[in-house]
Protein backbone atom coordinates (compact mmCIF):
# COMPACT_ATOMS: atom_id res chain seq x y z
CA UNK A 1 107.26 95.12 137.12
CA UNK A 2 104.58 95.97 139.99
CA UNK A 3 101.70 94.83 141.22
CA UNK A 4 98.48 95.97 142.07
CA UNK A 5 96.60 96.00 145.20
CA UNK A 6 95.01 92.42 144.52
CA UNK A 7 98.44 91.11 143.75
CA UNK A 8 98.43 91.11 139.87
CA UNK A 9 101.57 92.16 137.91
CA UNK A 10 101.18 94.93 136.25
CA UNK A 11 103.80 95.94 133.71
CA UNK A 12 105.79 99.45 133.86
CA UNK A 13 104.73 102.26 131.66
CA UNK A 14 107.06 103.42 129.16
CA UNK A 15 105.89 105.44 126.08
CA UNK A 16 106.14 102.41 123.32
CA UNK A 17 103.96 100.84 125.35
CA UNK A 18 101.29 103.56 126.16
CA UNK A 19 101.33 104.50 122.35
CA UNK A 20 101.02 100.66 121.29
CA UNK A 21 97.99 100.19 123.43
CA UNK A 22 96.44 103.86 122.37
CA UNK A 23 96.45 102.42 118.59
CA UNK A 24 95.08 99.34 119.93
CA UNK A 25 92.01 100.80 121.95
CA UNK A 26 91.58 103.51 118.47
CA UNK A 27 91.59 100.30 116.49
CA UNK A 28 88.37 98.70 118.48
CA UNK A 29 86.78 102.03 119.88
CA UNK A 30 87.65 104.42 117.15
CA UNK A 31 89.48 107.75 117.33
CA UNK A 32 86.55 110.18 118.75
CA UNK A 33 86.26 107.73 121.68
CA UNK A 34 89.75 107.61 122.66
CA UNK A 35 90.71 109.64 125.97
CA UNK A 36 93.40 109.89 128.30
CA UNK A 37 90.85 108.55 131.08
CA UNK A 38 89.88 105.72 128.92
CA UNK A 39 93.60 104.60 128.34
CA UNK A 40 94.34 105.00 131.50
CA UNK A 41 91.76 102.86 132.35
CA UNK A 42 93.01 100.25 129.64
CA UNK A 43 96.54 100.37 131.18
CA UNK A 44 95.28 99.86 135.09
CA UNK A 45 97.13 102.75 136.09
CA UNK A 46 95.71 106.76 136.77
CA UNK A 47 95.06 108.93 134.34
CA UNK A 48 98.30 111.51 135.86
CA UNK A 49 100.56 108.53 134.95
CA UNK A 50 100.16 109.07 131.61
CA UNK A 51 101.55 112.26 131.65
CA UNK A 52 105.06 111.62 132.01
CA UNK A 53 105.30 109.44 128.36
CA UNK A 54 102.83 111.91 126.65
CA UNK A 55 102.24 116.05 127.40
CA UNK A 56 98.56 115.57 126.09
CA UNK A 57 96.14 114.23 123.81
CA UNK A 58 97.67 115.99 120.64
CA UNK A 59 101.39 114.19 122.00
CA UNK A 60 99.68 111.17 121.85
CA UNK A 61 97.85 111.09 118.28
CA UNK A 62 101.41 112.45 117.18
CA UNK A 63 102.73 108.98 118.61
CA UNK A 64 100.15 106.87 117.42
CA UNK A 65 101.13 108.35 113.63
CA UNK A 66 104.78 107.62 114.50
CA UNK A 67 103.69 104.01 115.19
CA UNK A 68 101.69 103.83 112.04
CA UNK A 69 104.58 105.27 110.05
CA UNK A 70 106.80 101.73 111.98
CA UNK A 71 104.51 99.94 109.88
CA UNK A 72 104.88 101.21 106.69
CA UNK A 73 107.66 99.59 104.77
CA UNK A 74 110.90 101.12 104.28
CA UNK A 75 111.88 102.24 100.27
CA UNK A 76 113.42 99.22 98.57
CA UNK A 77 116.64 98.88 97.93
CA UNK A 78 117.88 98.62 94.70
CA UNK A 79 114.12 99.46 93.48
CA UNK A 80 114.02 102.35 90.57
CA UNK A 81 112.16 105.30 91.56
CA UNK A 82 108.44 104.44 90.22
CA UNK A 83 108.47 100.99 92.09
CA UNK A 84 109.80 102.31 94.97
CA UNK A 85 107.17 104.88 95.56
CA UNK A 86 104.47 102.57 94.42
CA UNK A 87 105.13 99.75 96.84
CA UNK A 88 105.59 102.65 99.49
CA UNK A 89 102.03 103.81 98.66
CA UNK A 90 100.69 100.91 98.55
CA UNK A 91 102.20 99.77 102.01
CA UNK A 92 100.97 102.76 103.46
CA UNK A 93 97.45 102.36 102.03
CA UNK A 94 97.29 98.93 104.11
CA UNK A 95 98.57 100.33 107.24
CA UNK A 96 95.72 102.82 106.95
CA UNK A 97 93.15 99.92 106.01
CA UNK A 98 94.26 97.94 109.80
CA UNK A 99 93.81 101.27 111.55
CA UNK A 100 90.60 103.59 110.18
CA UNK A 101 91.22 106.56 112.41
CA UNK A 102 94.32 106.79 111.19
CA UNK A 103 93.69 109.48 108.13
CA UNK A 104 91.49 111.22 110.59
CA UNK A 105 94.74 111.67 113.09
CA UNK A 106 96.78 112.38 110.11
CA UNK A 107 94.65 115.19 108.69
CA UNK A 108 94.32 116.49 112.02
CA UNK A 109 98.19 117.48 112.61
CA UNK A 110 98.60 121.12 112.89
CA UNK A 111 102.46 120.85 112.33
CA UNK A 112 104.42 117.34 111.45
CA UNK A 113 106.05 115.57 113.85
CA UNK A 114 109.93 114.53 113.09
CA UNK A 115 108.69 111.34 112.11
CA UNK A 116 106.44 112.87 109.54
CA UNK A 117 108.78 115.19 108.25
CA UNK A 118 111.69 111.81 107.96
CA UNK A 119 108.66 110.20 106.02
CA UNK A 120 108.16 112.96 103.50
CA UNK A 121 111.89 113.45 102.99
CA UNK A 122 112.14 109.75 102.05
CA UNK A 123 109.43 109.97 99.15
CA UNK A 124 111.70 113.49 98.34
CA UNK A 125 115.00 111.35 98.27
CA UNK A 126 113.36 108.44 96.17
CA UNK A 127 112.30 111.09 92.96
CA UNK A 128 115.42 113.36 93.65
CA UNK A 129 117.93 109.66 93.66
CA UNK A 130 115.62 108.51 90.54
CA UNK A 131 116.94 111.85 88.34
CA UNK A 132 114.00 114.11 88.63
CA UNK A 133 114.52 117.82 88.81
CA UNK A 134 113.63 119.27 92.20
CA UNK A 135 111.41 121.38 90.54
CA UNK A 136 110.13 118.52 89.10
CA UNK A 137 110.02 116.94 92.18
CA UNK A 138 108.41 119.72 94.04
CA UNK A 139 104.73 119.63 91.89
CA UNK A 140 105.29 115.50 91.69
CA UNK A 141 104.91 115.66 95.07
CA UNK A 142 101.97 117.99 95.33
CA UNK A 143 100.08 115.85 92.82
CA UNK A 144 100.79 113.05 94.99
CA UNK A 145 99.46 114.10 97.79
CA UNK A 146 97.76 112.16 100.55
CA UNK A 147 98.19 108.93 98.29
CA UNK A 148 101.82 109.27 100.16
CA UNK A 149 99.74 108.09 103.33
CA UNK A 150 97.79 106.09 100.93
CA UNK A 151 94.71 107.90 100.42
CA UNK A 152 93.87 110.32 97.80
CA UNK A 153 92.88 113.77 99.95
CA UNK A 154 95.55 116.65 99.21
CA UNK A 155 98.35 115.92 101.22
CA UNK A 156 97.75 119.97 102.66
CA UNK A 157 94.18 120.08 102.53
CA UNK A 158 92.84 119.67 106.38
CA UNK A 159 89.75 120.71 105.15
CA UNK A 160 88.62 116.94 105.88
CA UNK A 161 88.69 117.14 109.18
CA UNK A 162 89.36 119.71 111.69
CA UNK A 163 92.33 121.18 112.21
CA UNK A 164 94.07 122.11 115.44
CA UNK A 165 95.14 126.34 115.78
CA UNK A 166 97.48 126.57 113.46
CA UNK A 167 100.77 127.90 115.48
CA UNK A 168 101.82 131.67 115.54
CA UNK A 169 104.07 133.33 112.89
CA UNK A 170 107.52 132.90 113.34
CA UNK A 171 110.55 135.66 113.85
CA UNK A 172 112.07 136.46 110.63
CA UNK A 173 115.34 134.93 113.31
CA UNK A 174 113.12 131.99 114.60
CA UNK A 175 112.69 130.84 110.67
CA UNK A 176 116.16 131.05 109.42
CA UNK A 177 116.96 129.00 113.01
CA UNK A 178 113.99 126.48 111.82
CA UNK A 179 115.20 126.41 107.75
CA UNK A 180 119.27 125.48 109.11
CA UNK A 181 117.88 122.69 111.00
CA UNK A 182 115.51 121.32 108.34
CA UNK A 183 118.37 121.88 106.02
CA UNK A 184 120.48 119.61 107.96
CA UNK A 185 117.83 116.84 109.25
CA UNK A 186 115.76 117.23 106.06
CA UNK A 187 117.80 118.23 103.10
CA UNK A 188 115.38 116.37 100.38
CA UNK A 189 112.57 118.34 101.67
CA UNK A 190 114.01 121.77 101.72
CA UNK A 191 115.77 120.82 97.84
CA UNK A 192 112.30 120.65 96.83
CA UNK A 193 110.74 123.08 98.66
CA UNK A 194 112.52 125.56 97.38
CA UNK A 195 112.46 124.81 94.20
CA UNK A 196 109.43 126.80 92.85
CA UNK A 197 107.93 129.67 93.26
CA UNK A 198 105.64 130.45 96.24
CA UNK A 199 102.32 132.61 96.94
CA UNK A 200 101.78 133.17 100.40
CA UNK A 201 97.81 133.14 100.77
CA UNK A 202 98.83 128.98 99.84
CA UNK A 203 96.26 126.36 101.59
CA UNK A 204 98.20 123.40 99.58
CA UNK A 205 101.31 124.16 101.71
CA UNK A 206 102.80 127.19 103.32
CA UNK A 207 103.78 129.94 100.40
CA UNK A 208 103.15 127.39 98.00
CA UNK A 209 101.19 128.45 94.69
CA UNK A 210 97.50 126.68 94.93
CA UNK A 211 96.16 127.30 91.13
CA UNK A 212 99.42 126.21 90.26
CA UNK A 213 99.67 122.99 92.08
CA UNK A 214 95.98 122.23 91.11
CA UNK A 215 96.40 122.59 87.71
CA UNK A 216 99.63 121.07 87.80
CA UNK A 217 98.14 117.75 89.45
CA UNK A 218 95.14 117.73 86.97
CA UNK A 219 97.05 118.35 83.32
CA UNK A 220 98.84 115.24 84.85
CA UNK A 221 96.24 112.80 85.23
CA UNK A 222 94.58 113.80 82.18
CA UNK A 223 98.05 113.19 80.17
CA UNK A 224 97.82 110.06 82.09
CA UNK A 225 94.21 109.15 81.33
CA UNK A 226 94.76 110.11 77.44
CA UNK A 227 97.61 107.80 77.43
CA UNK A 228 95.93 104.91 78.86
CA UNK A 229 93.12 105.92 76.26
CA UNK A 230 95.73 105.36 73.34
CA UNK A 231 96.32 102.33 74.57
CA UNK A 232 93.29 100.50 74.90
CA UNK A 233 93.72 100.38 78.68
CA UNK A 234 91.61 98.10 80.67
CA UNK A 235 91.24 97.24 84.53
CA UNK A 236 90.87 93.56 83.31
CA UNK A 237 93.97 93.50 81.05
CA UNK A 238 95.80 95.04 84.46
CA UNK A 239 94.25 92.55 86.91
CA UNK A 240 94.70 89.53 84.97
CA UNK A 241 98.86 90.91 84.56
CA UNK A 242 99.09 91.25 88.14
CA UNK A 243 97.28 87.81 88.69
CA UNK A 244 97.57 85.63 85.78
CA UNK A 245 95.33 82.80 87.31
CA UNK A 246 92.26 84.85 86.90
């Protein structure tokens, strides 16, 4: 604790607590008017003291989707695999509805963050744990997509919003350094990574085959939709099993 030249107490920085009140001031201002002057401003302190919890602004929307990732609820135990990822989704999707510039930030990653990449490999470890093939796995997860954050954008797509400069090509040595250390913090996501083929001119995800993937993701919700069709499917019939006092 310090205080200020009018002799209030003013709390010490740490970076929990400069990325709690970012998401806060994002929550009432919106993204596009967040700024490292304006939280500065927020936190009573100058806008230099910032800079020892976050390098920049990009550091700090990577924290602020490491805080919304806190909220999302962990896989349940015990759950089978299709629960699981559904109350997942689902958690995410209301994490997302508290915070609206949070796709935005999302979307707007050039590369994910170590909390990003733990997130994926959870949803990887749920279908891989549940018996599914990584292959399998692999286009399961494409045709998921951003619902994984809970919204239904392509996971890969940035088109959405803008992009940062995607970072420079890698050494051939630089790569196989990068793939033993995913392999070893990440092993769900490099199983299913590497299970299918790959084209390199990929916007879905690096080297990964687009028509593929997007026919992949549509011959699956039309199986799906002819399925419900068979069975007389209704939103009402749904509803009313979900809430049987309607």
């Amino acid at each position: 604790m310090s205080r200020n030249a009018d002799g209030r107490t003013r709390v010490r920085l740490n970076r929990s607590r400069v990325l709690e009140t970012a998401v806060a001031l994002a929550d009432t201002l919106g993204i596009d008017a967040l700024s490292m002057r304006r939280l500065a401003q927020e936190l009573d302190v100058v806008p230099m003291a910032l800079y020892k919890h976050v390098a920049d602004k990009e550091d700090l929307l990577d924290g602020m989707v490491e805080v919304l990732i806190r909220e999302i609820d962990p896989p349940a135990p015990g759950a089978d695999w299709r629960n699981a990822i559904r109350q997942r989704v689902l958690s995410a999707r209301q994490a997302l509805q508290r915070h609206a510039w949070a796709r935005q930030a999302i979307e707007s990653r050039a590369r994910p963050t170590p909390a990003v990449l733990e997130y994926q490999d959870s949803f990887a470890g749920i279908f891989l744990a549940g018996g599914f093939t990584p292959d399998l796995a692999h286009h399961v997860m494409h045709a998921l997509g951003g619902r994984m954050w809970g919204f239904t954008q392509e996971l890969f797509d940035g088109s959405a919003a803008p992009a940062a400069e995607a970072p420079p090509a890698l050494t051939p040595e630089a790569q196989a350094a990068m793939f033993a250390q995913m392999q070893e913090l990440y092993p769900n996501i490099v199983t299913v990574a590497t299970a299918a083929q790959h084209d390199d001119g990929s916007v879905v995800a690096h080297g990964c085959d687009d028509q593929f993937e997007f026919e992949f993701a549509l011959d699956l919700l039309l199986d799906g939709f002819e399925r419900l069709h068979r069975q007389g499917w209704s939103s009402a019939q749904v509803r009313k099993q979900h809430d049987p006092a309607r």
